[in-house]
C-alpha atoms as a PDB file:
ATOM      1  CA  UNK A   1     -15.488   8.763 -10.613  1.00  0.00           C
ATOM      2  CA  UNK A   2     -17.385   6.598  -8.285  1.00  0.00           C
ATOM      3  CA  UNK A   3     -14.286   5.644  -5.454  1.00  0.00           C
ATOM      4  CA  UNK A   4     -14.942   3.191  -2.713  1.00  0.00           C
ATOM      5  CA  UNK A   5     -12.976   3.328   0.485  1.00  0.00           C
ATOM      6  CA  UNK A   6     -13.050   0.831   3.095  1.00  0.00           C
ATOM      7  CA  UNK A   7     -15.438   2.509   5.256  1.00  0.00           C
ATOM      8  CA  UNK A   8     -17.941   2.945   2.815  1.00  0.00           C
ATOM      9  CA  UNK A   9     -21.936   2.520   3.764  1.00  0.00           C
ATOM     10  CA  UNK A  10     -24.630  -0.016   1.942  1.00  0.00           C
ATOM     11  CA  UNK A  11     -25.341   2.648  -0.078  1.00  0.00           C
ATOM     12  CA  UNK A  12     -22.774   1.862  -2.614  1.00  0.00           C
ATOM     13  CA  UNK A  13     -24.324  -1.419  -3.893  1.00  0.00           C
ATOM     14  CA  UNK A  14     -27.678  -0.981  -6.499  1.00  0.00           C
ATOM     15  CA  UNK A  15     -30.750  -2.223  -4.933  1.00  0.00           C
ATOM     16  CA  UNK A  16     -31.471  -4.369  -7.506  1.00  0.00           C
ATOM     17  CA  UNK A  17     -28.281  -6.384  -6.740  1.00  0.00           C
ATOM     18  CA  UNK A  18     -30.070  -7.127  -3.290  1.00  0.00           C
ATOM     19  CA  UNK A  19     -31.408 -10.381  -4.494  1.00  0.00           C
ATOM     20  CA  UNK A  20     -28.758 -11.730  -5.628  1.00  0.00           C
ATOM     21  CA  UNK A  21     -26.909 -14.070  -3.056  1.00  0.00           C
ATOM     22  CA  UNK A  22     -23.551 -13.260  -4.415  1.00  0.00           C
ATOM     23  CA  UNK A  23     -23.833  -9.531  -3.952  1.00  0.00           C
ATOM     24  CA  UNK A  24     -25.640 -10.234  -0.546  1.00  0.00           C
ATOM     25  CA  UNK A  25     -22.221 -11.681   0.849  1.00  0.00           C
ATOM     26  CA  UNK A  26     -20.072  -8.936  -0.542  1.00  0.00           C
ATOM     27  CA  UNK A  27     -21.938  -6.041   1.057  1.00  0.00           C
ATOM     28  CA  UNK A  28     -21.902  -7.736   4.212  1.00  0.00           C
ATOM     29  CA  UNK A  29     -18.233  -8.935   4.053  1.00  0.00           C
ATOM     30  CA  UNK A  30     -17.176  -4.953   3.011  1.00  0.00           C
ATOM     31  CA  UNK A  31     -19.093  -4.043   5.929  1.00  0.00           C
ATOM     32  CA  UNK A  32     -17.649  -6.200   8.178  1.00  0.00           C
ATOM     33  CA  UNK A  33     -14.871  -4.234   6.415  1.00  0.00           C
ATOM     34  CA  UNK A  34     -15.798  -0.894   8.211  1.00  0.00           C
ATOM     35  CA  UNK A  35     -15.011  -2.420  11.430  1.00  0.00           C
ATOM     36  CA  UNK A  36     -11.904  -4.367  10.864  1.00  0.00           C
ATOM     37  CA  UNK A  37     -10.138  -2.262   8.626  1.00  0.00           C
ATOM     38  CA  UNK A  38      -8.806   0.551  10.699  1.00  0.00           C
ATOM     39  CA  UNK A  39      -6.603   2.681  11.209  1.00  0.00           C
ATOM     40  CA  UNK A  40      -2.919   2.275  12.952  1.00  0.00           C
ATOM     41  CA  UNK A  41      -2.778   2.933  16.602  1.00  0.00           C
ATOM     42  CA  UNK A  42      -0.483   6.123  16.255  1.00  0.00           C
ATOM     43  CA  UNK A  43       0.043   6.333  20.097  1.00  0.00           C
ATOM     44  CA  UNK A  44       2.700   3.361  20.208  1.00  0.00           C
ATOM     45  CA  UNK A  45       5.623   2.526  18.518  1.00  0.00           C
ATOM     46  CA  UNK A  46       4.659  -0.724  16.089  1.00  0.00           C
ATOM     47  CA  UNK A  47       6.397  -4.124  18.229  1.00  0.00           C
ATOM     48  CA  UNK A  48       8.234  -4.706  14.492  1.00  0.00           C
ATOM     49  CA  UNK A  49      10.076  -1.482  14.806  1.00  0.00           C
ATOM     50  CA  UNK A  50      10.769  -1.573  18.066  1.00  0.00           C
ATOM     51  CA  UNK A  51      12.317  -5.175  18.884  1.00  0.00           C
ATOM     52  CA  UNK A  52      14.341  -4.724  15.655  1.00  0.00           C
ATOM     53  CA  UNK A  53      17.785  -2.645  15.949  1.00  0.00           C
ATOM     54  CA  UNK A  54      18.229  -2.174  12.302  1.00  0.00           C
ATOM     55  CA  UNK A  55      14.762   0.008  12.801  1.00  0.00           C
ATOM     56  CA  UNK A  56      14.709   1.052  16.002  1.00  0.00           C
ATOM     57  CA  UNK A  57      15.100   4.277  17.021  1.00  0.00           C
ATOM     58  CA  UNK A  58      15.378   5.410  13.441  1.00  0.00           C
ATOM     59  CA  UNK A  59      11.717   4.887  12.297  1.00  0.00           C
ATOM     60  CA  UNK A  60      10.141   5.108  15.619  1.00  0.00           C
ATOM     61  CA  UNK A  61       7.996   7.582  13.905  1.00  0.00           C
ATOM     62  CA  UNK A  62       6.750   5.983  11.117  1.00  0.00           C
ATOM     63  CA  UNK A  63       3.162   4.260  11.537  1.00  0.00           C
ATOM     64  CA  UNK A  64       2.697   1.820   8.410  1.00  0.00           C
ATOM     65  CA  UNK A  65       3.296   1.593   4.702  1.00  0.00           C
ATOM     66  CA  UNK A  66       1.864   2.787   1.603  1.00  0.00           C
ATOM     67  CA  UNK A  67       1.736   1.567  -2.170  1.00  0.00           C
ATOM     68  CA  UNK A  68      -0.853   0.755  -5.301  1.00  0.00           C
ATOM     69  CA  UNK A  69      -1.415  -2.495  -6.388  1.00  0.00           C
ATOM     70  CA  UNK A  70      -2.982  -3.691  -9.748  1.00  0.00           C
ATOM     71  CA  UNK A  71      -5.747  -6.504  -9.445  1.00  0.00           C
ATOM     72  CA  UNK A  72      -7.673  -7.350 -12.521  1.00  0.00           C
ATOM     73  CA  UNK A  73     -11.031  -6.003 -14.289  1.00  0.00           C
ATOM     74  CA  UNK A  74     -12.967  -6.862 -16.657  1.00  0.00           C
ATOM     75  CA  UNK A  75     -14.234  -3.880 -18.505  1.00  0.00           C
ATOM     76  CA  UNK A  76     -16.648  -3.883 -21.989  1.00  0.00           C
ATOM     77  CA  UNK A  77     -14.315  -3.320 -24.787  1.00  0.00           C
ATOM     78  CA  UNK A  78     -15.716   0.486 -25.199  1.00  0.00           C
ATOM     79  CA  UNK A  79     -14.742   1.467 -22.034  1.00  0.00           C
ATOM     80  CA  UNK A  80     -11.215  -0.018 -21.424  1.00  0.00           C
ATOM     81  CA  UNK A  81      -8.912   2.666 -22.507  1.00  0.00           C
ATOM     82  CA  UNK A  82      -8.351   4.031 -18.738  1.00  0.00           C
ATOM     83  CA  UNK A  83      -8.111   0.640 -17.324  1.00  0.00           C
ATOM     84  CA  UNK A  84      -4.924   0.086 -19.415  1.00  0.00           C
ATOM     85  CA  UNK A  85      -1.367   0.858 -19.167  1.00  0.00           C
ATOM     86  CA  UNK A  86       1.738   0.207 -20.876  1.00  0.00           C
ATOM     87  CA  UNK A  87       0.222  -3.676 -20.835  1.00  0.00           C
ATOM     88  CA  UNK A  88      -3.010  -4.622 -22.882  1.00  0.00           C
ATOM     89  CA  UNK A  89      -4.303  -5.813 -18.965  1.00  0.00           C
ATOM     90  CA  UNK A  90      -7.717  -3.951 -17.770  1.00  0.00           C
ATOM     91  CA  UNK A  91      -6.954  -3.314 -14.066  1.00  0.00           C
ATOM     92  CA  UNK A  92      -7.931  -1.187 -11.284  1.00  0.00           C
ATOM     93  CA  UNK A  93      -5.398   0.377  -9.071  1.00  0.00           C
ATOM     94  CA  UNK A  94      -6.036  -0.099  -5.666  1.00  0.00           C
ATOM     95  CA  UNK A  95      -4.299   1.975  -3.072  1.00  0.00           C
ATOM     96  CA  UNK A  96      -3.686   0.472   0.735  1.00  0.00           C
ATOM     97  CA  UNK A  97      -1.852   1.216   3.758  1.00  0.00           C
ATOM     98  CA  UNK A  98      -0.739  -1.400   6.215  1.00  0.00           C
ATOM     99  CA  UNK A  99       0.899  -1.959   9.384  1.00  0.00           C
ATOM    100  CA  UNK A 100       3.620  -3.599   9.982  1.00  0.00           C
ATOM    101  CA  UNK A 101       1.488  -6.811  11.443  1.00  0.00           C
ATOM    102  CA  UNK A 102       0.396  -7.252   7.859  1.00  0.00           C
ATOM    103  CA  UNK A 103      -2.605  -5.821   8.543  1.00  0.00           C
ATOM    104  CA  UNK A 104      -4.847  -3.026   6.058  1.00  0.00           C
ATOM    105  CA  UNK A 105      -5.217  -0.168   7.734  1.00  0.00           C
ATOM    106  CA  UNK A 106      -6.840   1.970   5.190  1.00  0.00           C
ATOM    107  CA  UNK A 107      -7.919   0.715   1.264  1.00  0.00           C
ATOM    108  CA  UNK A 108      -9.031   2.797  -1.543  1.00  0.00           C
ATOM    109  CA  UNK A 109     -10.649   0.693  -4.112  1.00  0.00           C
ATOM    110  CA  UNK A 110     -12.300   2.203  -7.528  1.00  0.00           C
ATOM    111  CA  UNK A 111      -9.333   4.098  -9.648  1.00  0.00           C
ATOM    112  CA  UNK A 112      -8.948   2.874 -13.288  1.00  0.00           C
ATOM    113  CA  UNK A 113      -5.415   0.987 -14.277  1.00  0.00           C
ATOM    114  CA  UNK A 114      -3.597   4.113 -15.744  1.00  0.00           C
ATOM    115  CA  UNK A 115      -4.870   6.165 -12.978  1.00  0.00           C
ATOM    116  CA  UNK A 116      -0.827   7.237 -11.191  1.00  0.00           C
ATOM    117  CA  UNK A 117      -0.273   6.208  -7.116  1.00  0.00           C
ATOM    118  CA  UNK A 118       0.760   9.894  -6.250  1.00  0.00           C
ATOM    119  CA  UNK A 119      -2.470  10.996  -7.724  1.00  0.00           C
ATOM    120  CA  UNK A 120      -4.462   8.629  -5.900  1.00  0.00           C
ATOM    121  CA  UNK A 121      -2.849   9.638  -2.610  1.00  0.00           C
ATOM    122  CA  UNK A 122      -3.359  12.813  -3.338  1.00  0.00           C
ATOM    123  CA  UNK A 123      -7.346  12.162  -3.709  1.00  0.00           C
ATOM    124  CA  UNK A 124      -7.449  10.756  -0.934  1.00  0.00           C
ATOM    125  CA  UNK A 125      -5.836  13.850   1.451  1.00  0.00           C
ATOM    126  CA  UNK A 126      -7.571  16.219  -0.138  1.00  0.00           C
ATOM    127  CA  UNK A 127     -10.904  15.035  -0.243  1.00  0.00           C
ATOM    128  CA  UNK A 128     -12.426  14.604   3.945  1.00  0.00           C
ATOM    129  CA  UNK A 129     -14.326  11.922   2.056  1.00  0.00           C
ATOM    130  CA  UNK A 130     -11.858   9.574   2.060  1.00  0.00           C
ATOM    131  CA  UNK A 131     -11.036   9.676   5.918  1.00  0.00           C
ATOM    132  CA  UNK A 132      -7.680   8.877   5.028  1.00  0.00           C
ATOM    133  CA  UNK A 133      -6.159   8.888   8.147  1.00  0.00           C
ATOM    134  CA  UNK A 134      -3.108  11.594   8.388  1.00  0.00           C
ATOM    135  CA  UNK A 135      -0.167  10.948  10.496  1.00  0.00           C
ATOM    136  CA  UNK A 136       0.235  13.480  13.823  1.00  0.00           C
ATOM    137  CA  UNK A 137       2.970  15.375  13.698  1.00  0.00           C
ATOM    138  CA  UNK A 138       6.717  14.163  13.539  1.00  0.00           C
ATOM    139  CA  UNK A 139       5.234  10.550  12.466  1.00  0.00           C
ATOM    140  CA  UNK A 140       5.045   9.419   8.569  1.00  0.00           C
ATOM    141  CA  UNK A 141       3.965   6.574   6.112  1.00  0.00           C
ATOM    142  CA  UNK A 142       6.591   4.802   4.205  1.00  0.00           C
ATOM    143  CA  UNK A 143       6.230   5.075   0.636  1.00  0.00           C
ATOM    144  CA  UNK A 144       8.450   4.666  -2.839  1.00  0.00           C
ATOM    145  CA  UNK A 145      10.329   6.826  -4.970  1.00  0.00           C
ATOM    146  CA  UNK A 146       6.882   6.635  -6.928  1.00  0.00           C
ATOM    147  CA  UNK A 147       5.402   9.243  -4.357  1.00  0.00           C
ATOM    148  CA  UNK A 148       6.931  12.499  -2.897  1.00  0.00           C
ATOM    149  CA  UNK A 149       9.134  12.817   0.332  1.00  0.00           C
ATOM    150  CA  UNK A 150       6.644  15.141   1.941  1.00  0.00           C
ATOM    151  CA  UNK A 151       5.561  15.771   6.022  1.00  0.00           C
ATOM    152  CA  UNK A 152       3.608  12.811   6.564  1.00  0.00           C
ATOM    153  CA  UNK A 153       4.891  10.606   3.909  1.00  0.00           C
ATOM    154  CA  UNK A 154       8.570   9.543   3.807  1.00  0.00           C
ATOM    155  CA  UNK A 155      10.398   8.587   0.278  1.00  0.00           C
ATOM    156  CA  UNK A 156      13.949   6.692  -0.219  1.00  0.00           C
ATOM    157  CA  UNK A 157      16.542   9.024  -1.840  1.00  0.00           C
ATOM    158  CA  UNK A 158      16.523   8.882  -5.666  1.00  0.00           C
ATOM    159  CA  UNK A 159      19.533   7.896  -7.660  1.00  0.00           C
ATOM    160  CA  UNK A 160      20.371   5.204  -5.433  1.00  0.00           C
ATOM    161  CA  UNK A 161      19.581   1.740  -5.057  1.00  0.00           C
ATOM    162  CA  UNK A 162      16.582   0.975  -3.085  1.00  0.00           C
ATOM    163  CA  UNK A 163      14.785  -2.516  -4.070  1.00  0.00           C
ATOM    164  CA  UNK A 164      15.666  -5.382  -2.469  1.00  0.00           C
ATOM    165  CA  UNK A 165      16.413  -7.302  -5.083  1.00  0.00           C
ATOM    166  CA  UNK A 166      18.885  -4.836  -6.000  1.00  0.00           C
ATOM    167  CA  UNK A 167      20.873  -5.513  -2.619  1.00  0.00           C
ATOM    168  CA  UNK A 168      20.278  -9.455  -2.847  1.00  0.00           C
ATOM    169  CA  UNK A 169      23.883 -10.664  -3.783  1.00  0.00           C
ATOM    170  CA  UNK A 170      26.433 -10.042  -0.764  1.00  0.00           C
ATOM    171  CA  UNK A 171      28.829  -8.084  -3.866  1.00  0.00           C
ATOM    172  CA  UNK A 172      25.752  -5.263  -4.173  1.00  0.00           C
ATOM    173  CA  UNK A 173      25.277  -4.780  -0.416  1.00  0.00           C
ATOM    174  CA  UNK A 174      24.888  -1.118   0.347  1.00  0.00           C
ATOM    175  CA  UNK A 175      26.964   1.453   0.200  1.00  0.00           C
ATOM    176  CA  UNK A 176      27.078   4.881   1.474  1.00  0.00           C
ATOM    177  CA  UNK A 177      24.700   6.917   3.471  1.00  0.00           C
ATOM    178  CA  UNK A 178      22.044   7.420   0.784  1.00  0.00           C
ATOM    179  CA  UNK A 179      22.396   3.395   0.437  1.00  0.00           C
ATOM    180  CA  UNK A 180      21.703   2.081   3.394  1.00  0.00           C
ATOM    181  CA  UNK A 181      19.182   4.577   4.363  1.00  0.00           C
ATOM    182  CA  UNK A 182      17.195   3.122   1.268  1.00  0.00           C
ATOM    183  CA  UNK A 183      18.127  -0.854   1.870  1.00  0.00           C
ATOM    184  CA  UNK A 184      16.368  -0.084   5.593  1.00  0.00           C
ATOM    185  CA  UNK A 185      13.554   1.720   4.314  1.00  0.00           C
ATOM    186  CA  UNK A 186      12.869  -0.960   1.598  1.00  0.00           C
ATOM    187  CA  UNK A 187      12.987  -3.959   4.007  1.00  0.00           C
ATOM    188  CA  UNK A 188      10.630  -2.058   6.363  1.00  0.00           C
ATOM    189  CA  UNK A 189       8.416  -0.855   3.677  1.00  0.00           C
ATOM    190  CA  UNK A 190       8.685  -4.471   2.162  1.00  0.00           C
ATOM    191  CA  UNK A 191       5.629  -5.453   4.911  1.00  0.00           C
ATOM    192  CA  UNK A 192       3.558  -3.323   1.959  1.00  0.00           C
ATOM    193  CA  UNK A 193       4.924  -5.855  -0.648  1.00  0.00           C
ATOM    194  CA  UNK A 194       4.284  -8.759   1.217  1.00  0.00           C
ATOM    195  CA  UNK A 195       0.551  -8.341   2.290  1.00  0.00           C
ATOM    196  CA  UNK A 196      -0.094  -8.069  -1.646  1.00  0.00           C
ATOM    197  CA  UNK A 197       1.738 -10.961  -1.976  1.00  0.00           C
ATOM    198  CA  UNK A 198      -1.035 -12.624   0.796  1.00  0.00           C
ATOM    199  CA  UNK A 199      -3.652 -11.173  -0.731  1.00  0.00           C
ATOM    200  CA  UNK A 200      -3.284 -12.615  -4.625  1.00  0.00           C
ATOM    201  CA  UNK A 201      -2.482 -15.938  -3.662  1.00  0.00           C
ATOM    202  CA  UNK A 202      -5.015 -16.293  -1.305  1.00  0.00           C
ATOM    203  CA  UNK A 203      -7.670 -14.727  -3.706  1.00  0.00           C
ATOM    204  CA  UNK A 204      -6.936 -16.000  -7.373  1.00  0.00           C
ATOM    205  CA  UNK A 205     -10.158 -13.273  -8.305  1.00  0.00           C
ATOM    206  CA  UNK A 206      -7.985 -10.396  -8.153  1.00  0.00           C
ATOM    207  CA  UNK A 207      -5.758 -12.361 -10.532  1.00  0.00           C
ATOM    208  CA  UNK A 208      -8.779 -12.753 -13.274  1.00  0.00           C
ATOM    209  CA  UNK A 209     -11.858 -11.073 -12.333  1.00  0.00           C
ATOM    210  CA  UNK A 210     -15.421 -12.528 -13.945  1.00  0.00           C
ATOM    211  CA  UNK A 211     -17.529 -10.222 -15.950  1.00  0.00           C
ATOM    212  CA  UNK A 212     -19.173  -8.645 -12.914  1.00  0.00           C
ATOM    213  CA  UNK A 213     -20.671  -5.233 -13.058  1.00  0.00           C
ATOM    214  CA  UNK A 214     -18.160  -2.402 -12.569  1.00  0.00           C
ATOM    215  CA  UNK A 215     -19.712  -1.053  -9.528  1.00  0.00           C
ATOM    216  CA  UNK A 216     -19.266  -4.854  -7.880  1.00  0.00           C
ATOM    217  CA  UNK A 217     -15.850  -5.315  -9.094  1.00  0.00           C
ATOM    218  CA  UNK A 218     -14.798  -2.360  -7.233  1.00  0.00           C
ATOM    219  CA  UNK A 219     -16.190  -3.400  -3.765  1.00  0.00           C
ATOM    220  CA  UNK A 220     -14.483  -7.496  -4.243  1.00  0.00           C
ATOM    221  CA  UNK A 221     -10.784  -6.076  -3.653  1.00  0.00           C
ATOM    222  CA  UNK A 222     -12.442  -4.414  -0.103  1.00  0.00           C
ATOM    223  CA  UNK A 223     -13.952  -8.316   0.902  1.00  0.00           C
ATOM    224  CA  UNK A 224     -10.740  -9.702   0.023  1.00  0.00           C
ATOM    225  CA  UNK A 225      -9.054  -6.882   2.636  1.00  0.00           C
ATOM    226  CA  UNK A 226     -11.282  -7.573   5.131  1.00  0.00           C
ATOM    227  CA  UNK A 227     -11.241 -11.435   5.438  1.00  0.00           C
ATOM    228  CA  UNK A 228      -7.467 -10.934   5.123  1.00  0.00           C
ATOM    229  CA  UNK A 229      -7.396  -8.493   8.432  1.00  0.00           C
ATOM    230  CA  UNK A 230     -10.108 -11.540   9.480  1.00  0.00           C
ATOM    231  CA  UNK A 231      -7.555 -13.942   9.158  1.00  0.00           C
ATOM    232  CA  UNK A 232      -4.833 -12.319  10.370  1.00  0.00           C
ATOM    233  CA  UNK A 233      -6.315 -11.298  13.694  1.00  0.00           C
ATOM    234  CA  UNK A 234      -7.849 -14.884  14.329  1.00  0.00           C
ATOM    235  CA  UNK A 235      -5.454 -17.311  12.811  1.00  0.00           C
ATOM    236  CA  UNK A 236      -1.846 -16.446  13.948  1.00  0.00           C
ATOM    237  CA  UNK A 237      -0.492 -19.990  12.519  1.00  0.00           C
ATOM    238  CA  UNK A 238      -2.150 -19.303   8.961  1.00  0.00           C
ATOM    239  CA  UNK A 239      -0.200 -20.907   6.291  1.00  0.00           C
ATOM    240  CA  UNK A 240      -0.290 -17.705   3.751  1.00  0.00           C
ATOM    241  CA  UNK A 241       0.880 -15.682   6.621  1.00  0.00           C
ATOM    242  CA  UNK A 242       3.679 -17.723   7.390  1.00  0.00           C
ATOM    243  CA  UNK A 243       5.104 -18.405   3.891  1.00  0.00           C
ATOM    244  CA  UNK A 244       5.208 -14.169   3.555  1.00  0.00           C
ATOM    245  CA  UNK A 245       6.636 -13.550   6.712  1.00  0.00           C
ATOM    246  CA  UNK A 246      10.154 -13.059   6.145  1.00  0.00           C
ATOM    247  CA  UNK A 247      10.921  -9.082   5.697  1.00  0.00           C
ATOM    248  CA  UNK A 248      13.455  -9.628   3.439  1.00  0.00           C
ATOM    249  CA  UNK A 249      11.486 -11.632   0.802  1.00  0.00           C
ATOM    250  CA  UNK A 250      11.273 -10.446  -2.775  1.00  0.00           C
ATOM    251  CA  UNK A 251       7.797 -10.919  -3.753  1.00  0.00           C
ATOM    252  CA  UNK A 252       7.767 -11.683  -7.758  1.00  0.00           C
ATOM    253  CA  UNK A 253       4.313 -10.299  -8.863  1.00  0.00           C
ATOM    254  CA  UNK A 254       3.172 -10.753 -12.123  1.00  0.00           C
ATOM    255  CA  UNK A 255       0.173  -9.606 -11.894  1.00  0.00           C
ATOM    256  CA  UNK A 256       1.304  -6.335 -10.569  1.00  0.00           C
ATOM    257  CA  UNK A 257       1.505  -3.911 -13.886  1.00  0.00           C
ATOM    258  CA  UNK A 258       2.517  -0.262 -11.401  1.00  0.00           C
ATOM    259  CA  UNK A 259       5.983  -1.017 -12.808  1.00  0.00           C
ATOM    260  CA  UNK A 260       4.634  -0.580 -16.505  1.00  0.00           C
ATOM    261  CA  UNK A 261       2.820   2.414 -15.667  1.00  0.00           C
ATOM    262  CA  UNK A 262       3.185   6.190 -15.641  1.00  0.00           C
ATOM    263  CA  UNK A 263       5.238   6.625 -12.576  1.00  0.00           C
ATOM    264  CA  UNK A 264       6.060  10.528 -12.641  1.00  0.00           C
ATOM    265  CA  UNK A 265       5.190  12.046  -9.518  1.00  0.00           C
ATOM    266  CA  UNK A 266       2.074  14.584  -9.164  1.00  0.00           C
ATOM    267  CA  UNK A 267       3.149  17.537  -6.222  1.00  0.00           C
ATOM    268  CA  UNK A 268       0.310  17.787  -4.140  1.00  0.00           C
ATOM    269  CA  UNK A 269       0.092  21.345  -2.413  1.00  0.00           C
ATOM    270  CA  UNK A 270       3.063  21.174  -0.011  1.00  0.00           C
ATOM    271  CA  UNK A 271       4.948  24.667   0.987  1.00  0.00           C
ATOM    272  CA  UNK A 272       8.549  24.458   0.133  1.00  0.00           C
ATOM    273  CA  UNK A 273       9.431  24.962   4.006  1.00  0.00           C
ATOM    274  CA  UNK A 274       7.404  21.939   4.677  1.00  0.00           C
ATOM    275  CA  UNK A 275       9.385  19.766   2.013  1.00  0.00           C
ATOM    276  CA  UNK A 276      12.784  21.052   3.251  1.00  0.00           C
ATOM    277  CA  UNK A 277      11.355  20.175   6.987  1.00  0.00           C
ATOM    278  CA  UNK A 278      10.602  16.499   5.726  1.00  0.00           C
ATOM    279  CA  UNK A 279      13.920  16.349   3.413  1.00  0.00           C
ATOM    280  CA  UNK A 280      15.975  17.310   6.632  1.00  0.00           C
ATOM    281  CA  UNK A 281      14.110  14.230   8.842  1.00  0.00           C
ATOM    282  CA  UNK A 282      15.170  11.809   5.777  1.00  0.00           C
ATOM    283  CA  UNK A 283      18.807  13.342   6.294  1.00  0.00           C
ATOM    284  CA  UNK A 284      18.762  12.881  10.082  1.00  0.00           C
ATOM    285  CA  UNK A 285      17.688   9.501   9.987  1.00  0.00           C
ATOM    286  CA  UNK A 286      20.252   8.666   6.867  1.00  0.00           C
ATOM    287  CA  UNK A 287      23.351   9.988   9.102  1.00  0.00           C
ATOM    288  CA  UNK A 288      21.889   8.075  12.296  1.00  0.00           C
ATOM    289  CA  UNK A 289      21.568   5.285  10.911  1.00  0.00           C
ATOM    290  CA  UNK A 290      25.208   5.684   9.122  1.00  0.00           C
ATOM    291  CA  UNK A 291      26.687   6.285  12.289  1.00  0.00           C
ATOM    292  CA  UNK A 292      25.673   2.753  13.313  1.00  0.00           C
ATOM    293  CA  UNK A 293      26.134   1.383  10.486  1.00  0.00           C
ATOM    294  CA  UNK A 294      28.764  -2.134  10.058  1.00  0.00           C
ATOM    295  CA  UNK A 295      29.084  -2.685   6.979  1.00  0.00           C
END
């Protein structure tokens, strides 16, 4: 499989796509990409977490979010089987990270629809490749119960509530440790949810991609990162922006098929002393943030 991460080199588009002006743009856009698409500062507490007490100290550790999102393809009919899931859609999976500025940190563009988000992730740690960019020690990514609760990476508890929408009427707000830990760590991890959001209605090609060739499709979800971290660091008043700023929205995507797909959970190679490590730091910051907790 041919995968495309956001710091890819030229070398990814065919040289006889140089003449076309399309194709021109796009490689220069997704290299612009390189640059603006970067990894979290890991040396600072994130501003969002830190001027907000329903986060702060809990997830003083945690550096940005994680989750797949499904954008269109258009695939010849003999080759669509892996670009479908439980939907007749052809999509691609794309995996990002953000920060909590609603900025992409890290994008890995090129896995076919049914491909799962825990195997993707996994790709992209174990391959040097990728230059996914691991957390130091003590600090983690928030991602769902889609992905495991592993050093690094930090889950919600399962069996329990955890989507917003799930805590939107005042007669389902949360309840119990497990609860609230889970209502916190969706609203933060919501910032994930809401750059997606950004992205598809600012780029209605994700939503129905033309017959490009394959290899161009999967560099177009890349441009559309990059002028979205483009617009974001120049354009503070942008209208998009400002209609998805509120952490609490529910972002009703219906364009996003991960909910149709295979979501079992592929263990990546993680020492059972390492996952009871990570399991007590979820516990710790479920009974601190219980101990502060209203009601």
């Amino acid at each position: 499989m041919d995968l495309i991460q956001d710091n890819h080199s030229d070398d990814g588009f065919d040289s006889d796509d140089d003449d076309d002006a399309f194709n021109k743009v796009l490689r220069k856009v997704c290299k612009l990409g390189g640059e603006i698409i970067r990894p979290p500062n890991m040396d600072t507490v994130a501003t969002e977490i830190v001027s907000n007490s329903k986060y702060y100290p809990f997830f003083k550790d945690c550096i940005g979010a994680i989750d797949g999102t499904h954008v269109a393809a258009s695939i010849p009919q003999n080759e669509q089987i892996p670009f479908r899931g439980r939907k007749t859609n052809t999509t691609w999976n794309i995996m990002c990270v953000c920060s909590f500025d609603m900025l992409f940190t890290y994008v890995m563009s090129g896995w076919e629809g049914s491909a799962n988000d825990s195997r993707i992730l996994q790709e992209c740690i174990k391959n040097p490749e990728n230059k996914f960019p691991m957390p130091k020690r003590d600090q983690y990514y928030l991602v769902d119960s889609g992905y495991s609760n592993m050093p690094g990476f930090l889950a919600p508890f399962r069996g329990q509530r955890y989507h917003l929408r799930d805590f939107r009427e005042r007669r389902h707000r949360p309840r119990g440790r497990e609860e609230v830990f889970n209502y916190r760590h969706s609203s933060l991890r919501n910032v994930i949810e809401r750059c997606f959001g950004v992205l598809k209605a600012r780029f209605p090609i994700l939503k129905q991609m033309p017959p490009y060739p394959i290899k161009t499709q999967k560099y177009i979800p890349i441009a559309c990162c990059t002028v979205h971290n483009y617009i974001r660091l120049n354009d503070r008043e942008d209208d998009l922006f400002n209609d998805f700023s509120n952490e609490l929205m529910i972002v009703e995507d219906t364009h996003n098929f991960s909910a149709n797909l295979q979501r079992d959970i592929i263990e990546l190679d993680v020492s059972r002393q390492h996952l009871r490590e990570m399991a007590r730091a979820r516990d710790d910051i479920a009974n601190q943030i219980w101990a502060t907790f209203e009601g």
